[in-house]
Protein backbone atom coordinates (compact mmCIF):
# COMPACT_ATOMS: atom_id res chain seq x y z
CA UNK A 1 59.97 154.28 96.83
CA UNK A 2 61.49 151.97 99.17
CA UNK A 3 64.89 151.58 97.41
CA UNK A 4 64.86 155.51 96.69
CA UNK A 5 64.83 156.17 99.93
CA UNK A 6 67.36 153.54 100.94
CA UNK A 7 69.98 155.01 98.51
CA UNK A 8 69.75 158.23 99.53
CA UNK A 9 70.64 156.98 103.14
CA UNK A 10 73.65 155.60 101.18
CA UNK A 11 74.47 158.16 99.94
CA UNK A 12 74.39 160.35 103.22
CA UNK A 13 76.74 157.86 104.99
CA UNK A 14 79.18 157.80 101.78
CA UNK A 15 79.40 161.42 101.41
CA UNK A 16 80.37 161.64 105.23
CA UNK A 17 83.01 158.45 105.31
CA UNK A 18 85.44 158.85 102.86
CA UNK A 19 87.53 155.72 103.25
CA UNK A 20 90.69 156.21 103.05
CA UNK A 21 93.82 155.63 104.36
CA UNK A 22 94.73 159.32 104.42
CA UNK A 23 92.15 160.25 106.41
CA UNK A 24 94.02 157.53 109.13
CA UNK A 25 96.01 158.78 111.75
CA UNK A 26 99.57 158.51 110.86
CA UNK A 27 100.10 155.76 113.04
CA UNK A 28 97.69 153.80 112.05
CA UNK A 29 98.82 152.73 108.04
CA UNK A 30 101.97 151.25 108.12
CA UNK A 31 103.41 152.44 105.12
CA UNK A 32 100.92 151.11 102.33
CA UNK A 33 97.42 151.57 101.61
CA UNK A 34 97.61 147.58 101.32
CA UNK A 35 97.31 147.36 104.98
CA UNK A 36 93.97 148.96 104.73
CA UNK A 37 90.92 147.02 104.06
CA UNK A 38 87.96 149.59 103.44
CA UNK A 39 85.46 147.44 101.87
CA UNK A 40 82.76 146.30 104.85
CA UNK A 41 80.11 147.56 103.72
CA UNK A 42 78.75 148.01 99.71
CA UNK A 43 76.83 151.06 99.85
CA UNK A 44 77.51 151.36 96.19
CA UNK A 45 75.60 148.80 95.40
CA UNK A 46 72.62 149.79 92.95
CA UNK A 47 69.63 147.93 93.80
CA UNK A 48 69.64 149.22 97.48
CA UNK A 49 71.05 145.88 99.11
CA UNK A 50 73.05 147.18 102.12
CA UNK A 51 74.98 143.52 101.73
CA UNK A 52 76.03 141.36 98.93
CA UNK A 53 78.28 138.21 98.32
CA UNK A 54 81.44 139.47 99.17
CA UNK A 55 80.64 142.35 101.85
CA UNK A 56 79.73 141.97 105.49
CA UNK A 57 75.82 142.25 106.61
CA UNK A 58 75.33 146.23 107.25
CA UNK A 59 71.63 147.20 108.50
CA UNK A 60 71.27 151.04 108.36
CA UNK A 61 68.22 152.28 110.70
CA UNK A 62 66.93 155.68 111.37
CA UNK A 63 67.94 157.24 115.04
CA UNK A 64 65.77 159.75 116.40
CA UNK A 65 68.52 159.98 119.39
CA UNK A 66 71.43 160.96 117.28
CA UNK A 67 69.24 162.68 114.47
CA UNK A 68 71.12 160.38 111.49
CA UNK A 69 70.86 156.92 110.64
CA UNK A 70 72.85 154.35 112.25
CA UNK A 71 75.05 151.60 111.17
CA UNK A 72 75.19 147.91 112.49
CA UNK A 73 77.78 145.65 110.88
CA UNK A 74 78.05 142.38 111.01
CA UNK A 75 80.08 140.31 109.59
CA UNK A 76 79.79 136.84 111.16
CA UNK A 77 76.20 136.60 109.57
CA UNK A 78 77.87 137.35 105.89
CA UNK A 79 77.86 134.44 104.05
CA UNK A 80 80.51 135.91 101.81
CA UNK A 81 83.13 137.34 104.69
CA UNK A 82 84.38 134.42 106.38
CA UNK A 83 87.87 134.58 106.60
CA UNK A 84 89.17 138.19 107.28
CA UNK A 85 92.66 137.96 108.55
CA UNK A 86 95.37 141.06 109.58
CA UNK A 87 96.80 140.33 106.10
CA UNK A 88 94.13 141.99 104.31
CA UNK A 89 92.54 144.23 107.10
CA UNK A 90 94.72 145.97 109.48
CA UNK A 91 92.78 149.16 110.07
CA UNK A 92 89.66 150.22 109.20
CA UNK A 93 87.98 153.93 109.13
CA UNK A 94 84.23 152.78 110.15
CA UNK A 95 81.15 154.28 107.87
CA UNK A 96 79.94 157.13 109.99
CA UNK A 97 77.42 156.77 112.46
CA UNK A 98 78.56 152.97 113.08
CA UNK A 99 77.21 151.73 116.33
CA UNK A 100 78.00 148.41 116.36
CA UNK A 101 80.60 146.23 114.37
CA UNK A 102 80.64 142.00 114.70
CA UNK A 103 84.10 140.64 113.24
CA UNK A 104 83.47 137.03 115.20
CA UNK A 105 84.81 133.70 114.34
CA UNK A 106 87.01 134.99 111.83
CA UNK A 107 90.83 134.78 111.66
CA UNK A 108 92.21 137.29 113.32
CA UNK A 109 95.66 137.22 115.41
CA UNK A 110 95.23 140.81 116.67
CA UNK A 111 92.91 143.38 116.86
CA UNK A 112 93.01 145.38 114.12
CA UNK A 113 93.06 149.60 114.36
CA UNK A 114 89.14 150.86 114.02
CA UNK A 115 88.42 154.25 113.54
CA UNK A 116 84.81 155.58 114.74
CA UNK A 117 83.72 157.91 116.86
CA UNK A 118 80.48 156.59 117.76
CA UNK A 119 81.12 152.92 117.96
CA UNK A 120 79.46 151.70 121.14
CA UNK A 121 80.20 147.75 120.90
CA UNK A 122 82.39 145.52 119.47
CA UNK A 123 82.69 141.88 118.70
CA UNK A 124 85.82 139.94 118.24
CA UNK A 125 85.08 136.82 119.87
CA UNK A 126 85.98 133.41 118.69
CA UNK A 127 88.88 134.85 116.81
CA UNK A 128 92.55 133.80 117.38
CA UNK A 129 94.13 137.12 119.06
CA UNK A 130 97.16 136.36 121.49
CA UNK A 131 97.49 140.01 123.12
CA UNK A 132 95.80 143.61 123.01
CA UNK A 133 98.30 146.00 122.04
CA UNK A 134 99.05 149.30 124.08
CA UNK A 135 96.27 152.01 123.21
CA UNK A 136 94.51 149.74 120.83
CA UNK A 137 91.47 151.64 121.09
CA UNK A 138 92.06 154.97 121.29
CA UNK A 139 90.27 155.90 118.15
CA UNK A 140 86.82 154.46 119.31
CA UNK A 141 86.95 156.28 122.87
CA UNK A 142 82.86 156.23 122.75
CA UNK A 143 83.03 151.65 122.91
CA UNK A 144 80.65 150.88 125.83
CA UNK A 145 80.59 147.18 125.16
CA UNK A 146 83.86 145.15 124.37
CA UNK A 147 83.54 141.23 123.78
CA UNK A 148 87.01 139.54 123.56
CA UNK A 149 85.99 136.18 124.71
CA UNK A 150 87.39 132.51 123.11
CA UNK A 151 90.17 134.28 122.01
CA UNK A 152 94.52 132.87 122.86
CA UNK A 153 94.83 136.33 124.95
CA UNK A 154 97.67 135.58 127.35
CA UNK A 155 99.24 139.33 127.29
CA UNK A 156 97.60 142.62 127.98
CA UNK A 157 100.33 145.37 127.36
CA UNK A 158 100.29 148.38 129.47
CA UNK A 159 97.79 150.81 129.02
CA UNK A 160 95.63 148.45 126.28
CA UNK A 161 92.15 149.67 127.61
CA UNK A 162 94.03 153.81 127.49
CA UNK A 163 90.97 156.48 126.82
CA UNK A 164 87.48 153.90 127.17
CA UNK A 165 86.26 155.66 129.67
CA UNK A 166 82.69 155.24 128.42
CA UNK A 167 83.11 151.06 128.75
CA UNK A 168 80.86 149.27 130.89
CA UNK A 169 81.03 145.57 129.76
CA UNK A 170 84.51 143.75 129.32
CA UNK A 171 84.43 140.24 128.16
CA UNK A 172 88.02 138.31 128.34
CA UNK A 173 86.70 135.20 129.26
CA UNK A 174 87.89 132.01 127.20
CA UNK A 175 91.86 132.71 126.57
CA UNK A 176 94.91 131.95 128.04
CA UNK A 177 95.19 135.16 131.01
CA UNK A 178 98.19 134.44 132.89
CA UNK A 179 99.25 137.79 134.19
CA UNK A 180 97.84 141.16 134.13
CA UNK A 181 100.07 144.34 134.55
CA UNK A 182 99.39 147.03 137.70
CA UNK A 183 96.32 149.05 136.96
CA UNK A 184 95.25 147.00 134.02
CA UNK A 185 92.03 148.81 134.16
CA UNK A 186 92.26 151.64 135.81
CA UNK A 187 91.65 153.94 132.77
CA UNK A 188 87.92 151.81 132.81
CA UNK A 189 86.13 154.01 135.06
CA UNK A 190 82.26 153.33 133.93
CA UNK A 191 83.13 149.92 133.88
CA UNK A 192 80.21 147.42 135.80
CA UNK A 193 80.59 143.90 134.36
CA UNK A 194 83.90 142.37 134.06
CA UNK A 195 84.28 138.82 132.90
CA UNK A 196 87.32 136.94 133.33
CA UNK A 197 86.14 133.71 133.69
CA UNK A 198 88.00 130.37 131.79
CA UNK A 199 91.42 132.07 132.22
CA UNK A 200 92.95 128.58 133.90
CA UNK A 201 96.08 130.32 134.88
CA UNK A 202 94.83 133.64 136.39
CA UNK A 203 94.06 131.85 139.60
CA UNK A 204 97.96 131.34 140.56
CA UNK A 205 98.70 134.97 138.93
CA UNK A 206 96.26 136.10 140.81
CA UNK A 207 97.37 134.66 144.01
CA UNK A 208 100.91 135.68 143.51
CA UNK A 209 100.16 139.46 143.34
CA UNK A 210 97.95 139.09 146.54
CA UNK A 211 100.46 137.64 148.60
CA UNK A 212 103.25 139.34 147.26
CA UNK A 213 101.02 142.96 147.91
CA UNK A 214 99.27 141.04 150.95
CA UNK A 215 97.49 144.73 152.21
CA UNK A 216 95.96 145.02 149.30
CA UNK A 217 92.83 143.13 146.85
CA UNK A 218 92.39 142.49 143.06
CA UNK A 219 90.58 146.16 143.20
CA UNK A 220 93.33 148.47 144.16
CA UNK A 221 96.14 146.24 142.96
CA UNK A 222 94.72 145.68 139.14
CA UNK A 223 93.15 149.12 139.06
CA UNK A 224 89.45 147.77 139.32
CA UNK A 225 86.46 150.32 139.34
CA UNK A 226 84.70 150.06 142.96
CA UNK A 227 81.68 150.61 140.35
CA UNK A 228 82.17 147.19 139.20
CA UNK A 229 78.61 145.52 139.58
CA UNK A 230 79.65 141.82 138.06
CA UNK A 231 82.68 140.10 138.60
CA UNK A 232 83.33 136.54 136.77
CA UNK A 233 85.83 134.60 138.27
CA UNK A 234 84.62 131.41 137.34
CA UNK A 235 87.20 128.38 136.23
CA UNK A 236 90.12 130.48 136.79
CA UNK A 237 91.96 127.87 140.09
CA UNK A 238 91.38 130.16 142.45
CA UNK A 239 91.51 128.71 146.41
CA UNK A 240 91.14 132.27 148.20
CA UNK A 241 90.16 135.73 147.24
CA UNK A 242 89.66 139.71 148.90
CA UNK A 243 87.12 141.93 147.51
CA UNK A 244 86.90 144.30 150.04
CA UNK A 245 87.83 147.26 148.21
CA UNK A 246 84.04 146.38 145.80
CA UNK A 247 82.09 148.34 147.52
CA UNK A 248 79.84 148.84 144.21
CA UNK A 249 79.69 144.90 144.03
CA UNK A 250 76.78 143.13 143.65
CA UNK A 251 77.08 139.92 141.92
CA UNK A 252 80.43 137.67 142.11
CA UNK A 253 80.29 134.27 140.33
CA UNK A 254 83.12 132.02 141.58
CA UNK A 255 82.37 128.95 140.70
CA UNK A 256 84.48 125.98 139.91
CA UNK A 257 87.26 126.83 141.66
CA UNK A 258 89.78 125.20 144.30
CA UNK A 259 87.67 127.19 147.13
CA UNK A 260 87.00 124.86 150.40
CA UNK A 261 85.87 126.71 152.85
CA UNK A 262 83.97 130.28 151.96
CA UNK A 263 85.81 131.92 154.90
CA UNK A 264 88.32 132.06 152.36
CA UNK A 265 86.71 134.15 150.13
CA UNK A 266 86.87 138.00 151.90
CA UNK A 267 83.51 139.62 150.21
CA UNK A 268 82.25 143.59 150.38
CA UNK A 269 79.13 144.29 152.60
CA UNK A 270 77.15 145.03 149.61
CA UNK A 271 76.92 141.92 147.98
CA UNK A 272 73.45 140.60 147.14
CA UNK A 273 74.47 137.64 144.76
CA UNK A 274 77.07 134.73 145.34
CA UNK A 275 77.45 131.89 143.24
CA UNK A 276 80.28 129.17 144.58
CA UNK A 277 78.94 126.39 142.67
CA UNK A 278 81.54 123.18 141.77
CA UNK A 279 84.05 123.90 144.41
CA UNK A 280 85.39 121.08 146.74
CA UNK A 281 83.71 122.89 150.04
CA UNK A 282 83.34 121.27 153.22
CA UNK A 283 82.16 124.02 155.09
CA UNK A 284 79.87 126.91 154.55
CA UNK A 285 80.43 129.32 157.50
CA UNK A 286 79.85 132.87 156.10
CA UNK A 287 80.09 136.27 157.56
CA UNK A 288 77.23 137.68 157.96
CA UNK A 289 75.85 139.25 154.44
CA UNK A 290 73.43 141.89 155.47
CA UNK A 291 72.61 142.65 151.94
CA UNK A 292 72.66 138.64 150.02
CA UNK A 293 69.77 138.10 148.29
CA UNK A 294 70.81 135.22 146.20
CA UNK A 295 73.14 132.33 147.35
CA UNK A 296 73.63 129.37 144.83
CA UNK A 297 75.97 126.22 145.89
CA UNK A 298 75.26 124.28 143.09
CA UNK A 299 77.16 120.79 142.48
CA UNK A 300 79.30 120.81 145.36
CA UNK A 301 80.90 116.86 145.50
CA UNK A 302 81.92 117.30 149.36
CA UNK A 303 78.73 119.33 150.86
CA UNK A 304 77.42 116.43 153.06
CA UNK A 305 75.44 119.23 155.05
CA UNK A 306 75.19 123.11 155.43
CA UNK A 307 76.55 123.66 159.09
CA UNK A 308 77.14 126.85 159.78
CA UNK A 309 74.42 128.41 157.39
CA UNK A 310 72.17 130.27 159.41
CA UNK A 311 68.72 131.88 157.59
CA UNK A 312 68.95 134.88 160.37
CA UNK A 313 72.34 135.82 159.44
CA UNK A 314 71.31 136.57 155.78
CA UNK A 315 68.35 138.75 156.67
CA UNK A 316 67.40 139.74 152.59
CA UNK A 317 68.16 136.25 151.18
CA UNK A 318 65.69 135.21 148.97
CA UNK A 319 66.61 132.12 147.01
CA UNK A 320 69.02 128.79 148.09
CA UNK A 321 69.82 126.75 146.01
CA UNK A 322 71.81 123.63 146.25
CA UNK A 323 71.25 121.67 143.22
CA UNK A 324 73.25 118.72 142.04
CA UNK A 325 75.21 118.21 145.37
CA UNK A 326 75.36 114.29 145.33
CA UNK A 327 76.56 114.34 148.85
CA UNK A 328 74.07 116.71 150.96
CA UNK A 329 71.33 114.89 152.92
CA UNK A 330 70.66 116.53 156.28
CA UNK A 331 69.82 120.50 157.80
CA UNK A 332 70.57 121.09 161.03
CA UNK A 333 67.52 122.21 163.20
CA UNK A 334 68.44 125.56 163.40
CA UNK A 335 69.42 126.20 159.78
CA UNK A 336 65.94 127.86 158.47
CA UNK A 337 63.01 129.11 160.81
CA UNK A 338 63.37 129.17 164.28
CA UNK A 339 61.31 129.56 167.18
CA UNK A 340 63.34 132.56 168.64
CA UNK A 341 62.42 134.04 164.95
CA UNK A 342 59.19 133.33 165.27
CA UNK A 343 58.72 134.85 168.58
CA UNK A 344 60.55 137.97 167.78
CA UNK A 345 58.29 138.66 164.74
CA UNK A 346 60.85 138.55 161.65
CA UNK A 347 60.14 139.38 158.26
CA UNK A 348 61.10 136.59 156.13
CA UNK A 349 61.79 137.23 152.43
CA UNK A 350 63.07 133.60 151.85
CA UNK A 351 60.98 131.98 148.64
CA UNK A 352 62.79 130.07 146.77
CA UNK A 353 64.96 127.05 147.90
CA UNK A 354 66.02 124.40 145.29
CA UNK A 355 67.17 120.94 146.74
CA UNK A 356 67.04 119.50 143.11
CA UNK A 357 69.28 116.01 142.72
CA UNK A 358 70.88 116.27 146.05
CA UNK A 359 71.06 112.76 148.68
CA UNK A 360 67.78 113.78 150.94
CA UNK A 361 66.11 110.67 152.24
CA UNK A 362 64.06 112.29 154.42
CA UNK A 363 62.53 115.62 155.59
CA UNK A 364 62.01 116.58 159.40
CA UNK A 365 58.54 118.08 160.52
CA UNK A 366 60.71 120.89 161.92
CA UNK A 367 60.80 122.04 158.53
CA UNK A 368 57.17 122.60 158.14
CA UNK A 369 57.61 126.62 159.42
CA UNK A 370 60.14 127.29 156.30
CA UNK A 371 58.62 125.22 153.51
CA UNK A 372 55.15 126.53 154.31
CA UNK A 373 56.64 130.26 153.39
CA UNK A 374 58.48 129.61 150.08
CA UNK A 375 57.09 130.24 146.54
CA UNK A 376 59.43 127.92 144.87
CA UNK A 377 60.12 124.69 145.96
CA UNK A 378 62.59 121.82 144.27
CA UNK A 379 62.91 118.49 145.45
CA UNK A 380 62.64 116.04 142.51
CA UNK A 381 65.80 113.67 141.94
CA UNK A 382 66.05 112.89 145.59
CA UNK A 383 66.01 109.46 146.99
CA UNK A 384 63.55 110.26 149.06
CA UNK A 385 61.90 107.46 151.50
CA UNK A 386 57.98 107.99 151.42
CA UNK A 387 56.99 107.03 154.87
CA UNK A 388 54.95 108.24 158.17
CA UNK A 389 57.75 110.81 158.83
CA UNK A 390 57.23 112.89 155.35
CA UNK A 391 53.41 113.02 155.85
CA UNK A 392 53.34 116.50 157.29
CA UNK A 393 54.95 117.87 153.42
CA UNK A 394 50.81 116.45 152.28
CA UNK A 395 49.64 119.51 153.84
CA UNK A 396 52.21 122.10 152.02
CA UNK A 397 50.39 123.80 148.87
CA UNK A 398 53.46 123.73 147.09
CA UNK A 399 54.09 120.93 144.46
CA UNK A 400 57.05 120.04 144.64
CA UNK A 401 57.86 117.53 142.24
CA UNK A 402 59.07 114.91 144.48
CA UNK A 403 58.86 111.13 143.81
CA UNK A 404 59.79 108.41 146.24
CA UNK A 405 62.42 106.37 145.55
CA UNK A 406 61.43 103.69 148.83
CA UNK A 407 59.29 101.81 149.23
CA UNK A 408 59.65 99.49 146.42
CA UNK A 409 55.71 99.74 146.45
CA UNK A 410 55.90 103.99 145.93
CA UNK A 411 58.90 103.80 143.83
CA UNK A 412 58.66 106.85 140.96
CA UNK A 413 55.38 107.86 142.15
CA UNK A 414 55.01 111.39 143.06
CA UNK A 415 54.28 112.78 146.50
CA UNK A 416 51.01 114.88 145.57
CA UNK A 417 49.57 111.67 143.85
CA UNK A 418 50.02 109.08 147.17
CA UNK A 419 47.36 109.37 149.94
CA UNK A 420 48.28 109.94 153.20
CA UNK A 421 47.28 106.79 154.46
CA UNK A 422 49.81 105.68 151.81
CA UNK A 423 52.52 106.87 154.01
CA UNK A 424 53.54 104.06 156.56
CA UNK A 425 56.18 103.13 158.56
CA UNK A 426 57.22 99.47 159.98
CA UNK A 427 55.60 98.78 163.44
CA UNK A 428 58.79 99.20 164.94
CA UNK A 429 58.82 102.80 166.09
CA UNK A 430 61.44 104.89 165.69
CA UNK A 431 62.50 105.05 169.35
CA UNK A 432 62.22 100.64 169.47
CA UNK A 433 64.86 101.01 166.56
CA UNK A 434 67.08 103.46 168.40
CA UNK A 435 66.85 102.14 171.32
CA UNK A 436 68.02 98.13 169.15
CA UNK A 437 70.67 100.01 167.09
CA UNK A 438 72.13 101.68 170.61
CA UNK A 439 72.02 97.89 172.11
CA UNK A 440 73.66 96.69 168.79
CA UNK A 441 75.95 99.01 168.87
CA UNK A 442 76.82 98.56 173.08
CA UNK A 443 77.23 94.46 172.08
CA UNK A 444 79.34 94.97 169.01
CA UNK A 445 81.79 97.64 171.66
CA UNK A 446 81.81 94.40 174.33
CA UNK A 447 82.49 91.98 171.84
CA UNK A 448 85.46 94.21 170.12
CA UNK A 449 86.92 94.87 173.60
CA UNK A 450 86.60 91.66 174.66
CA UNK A 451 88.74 89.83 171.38
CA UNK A 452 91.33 92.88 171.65
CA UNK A 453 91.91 91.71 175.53
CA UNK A 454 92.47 88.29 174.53
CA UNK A 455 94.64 88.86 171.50
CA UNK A 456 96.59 90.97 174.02
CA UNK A 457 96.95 88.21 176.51
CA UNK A 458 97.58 86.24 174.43
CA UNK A 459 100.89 87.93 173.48
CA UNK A 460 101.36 87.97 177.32
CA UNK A 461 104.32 85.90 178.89
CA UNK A 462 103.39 83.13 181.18
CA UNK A 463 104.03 83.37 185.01
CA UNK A 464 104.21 79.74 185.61
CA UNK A 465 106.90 78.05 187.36
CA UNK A 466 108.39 75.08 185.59
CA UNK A 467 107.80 72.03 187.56
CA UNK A 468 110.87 69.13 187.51
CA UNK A 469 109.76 65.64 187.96
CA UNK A 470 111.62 63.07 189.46
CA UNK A 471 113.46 60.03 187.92
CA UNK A 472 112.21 56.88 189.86
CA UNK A 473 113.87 53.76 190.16
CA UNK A 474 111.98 52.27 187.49
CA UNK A 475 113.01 55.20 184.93
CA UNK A 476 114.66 54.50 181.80
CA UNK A 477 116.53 57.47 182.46
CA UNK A 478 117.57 56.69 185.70
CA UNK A 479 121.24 57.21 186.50
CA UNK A 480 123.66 54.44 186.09
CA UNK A 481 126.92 53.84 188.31
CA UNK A 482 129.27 51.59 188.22
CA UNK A 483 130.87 51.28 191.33
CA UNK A 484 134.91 50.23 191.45
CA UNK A 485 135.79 46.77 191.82
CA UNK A 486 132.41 45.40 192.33
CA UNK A 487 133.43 42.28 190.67
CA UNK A 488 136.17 41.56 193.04
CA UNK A 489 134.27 42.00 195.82
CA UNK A 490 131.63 39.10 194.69
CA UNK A 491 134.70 36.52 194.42
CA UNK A 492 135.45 36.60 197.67
């Protein structure tokens, strides 16, 4: 009953798709019918297999939505299509009612012509395409889902994306982007996630067009939807960036970049989630974000501390996290809770804060009024000394996963399983050892001034007279005259 049934859904699609190159557009088949491969799915075949060796995987399902059944092919999961090149398939008239198609890691060096009407999404990553040809969709205007990624892409011709004004996801991350035309996707109007991360040389492309049109952003200049929800920047070189035209922005990842300060990066009001992660920043001063809910710094080599974050300036922030930044060891006091914010009653939607593999050695009481509100709390990798001054964290309910790396006595042992009594410090208190380092410190000034001001007098030049002493009588050096006709004198 099964395979009768599947047949006659066969049969419905084949007497609706006749596949042929006459039913093309004109501009589609160059010439011969050679150019048209027509042959993805074997609905022909008898025992009601929707696949077989030399055909791609096709999976026809019943849709109550559209009142016929629909079509999903794929043809990366075909054992038996694994090398389909634009030799053998340069256009292609879809079975009716196809909803999806998957042409992935296959050998493509364009993207062929695909004729569907309902085709929502399509899947030519992984191939080996160098550019998208002007109006290379126009005969799938429904495509709602586009995934071009870990492709050679370094040319988008003028109106490529012409008539998909039903796409919402573009994926060109993973190929060689160097330039992008004016109003590159303008025709994209429903468009919310655009990915364009992995494009190496977009950065300085980028860059160009913004200084070169320096009133303008990426958004009016490129012809971006202010609907755009996601952008993905990500490993593209970029050192500065405007966005102000996203107004329908809510998520930017721009990580692993050249960014060093985030003052350089000019964001919408809107925004709720940032990601910066991997760039070389020093500082992280940011205007305030009424609307961030999610701020992730992740592996940042130069972050020795986060100066100029302020909790109060990111009212709806919910989650921190700095993970894998080797350098960071130290909040200032005023970073998280404060007293003013105590006092003045505010509502605190911070929970999650993740200080995973970062260079913390210790953690200030002052802390005690954040920590105690989070949910989520990540401290393990740290090389965290387990003394008198972290005792306080033995009274948080959180488990935070945090082992001590000093003393040699607590080494790898985790906070939650060492008593508090557990937790010394060395007699000396920790005003006796400022007040030795700040006498240290005053001797090590006197004895550095000191050597400079001899080395200097030394170079000095004496003020000492040169003394003359006399020749005596007895001298060697005494001076000898002979006085004239001496002898004479002494004969007479």
């Amino acid at each position: 009953m099964r395979v009768v049934i599947w047949i006659q859904v066969c049969g419905i699609l084949l007497a609706t798709n006749c596949i042929s190159a006459d039913d093309l557009p004109e501009n589609v088949i160059e010439n011969t019918e050679e150019n048209f491969f027509s042959h993805l799915c074997d609905f022909d075949n008898s025992s009601g297999l929707i696949s077989s060796e030399n055909f791609c995987n096709c999976d026809v399902t019943p849709s109550p939505v559209i009142g016929r059944p629909t079509v999903v092919i794929d043809c990366h999961l075909s054992e038996g299509v694994t090398n389909l090149t634009n030799d053998i398939f340069k256009a292609e008239k879809l079975p009716i009612n196809t909803v999806t198609l998957i042409l992935s890691y296959q050998n493509f060096l364009e993207i062929p012509i695909f004729v569907g009407p309902l085709l929502e999404s399509l899947d030519m990553s992984n191939n080996r395409i160098a550019n998208i040809k002007t109006q290379n969709f126009v005969y799938v205007k429904s495509l709602q889902k586009l995934d071009l990624s870990y492709n050679n892409i370094s040319e988008i011709n003028f109106e490529a994306f012409d008539l998909l004004t039903f796409l919402f996801h573009l994926d060109l991350s993973n190929n060689n982007l160097k330039t992008l035309p004016e109003n590159t996707f303008t025709p994209l109007i429903a468009l919310e996630n655009l990915i364009l991360s992995s494009n190496a040389a977009l950065g300085q492309s980028l860059e160009n067009k913004i200084v070169n049109f320096a009133v303008t952003d990426i958004y009016r200049h490129f012809g971006v939807s202010p609907n755009v929800k996601l952008l993905d920047l990500e490993r593209c070189n970029i050192t500065s960036i405007t966005l102000l035209e996203g107004v329908g922005l809510l998520e930017l990842k721009i990580g692993f970049n050249l960014i060093t300060n985030l003052t350089n990066i000019i964001l919408p009001l809107n925004i709720q989630k940032l990601d910066v992660s991997g760039n070389p920043i020093r500082d992280v001063s940011l205007h305030i974000l009424k609307n961030l809910t999610e701020l992730v710094m992740e592996d940042l080599p130069y972050l020795g501390s986060i100066e100029g974050f302020r909790l109060n300036n990111f009212p709806n922030i919910e989650k921190l996290s700095l993970e894998g930044s080797k350098n960071f060891s130290t909040f200032p006091d005023d970073t998280f809770i404060t007293t003013e914010m105590l006092e003045n009653s505010t509502d605190f939607n911070f929970k999650k804060l993740n200080l995973r593999g970062c260079n913390i050695r210790t953690l200030d009481s002052s802390l005690l009024e954040t920590f105690e509100r989070l949910d989520e709390l990540h401290l393990d990798g740290n090389p965290i000394n387990c003394d008198c001054n972290i005792k306080w964290m033995k009274n948080l309910e959180l488990k935070t996963n945090l082992r001590c790396k000093k003393p040699s006595s607590l080494q790898d042992k985790l906070l939650d399983d060492i008593h508090e009594d557990d937790l010394k410090c060395s007699r000396m208190t920790t005003f006796m050892r400022k007040v030795l380092n700040s006498i240290i410190l005053i001797v090590l000034l006197i004895g550095c001034s000191l050597a400079i001001w001899c080395f200097f007098r030394q170079l000095k030049p004496s003020s000492r007279r040169t003394k003359f002493q006399k020749i005596g009588p007895d001298s060697p050096y005494q001076r000898v005259t002979i006085e004239p006709h001496r002898a004479e004198y002494s004969l007479y």
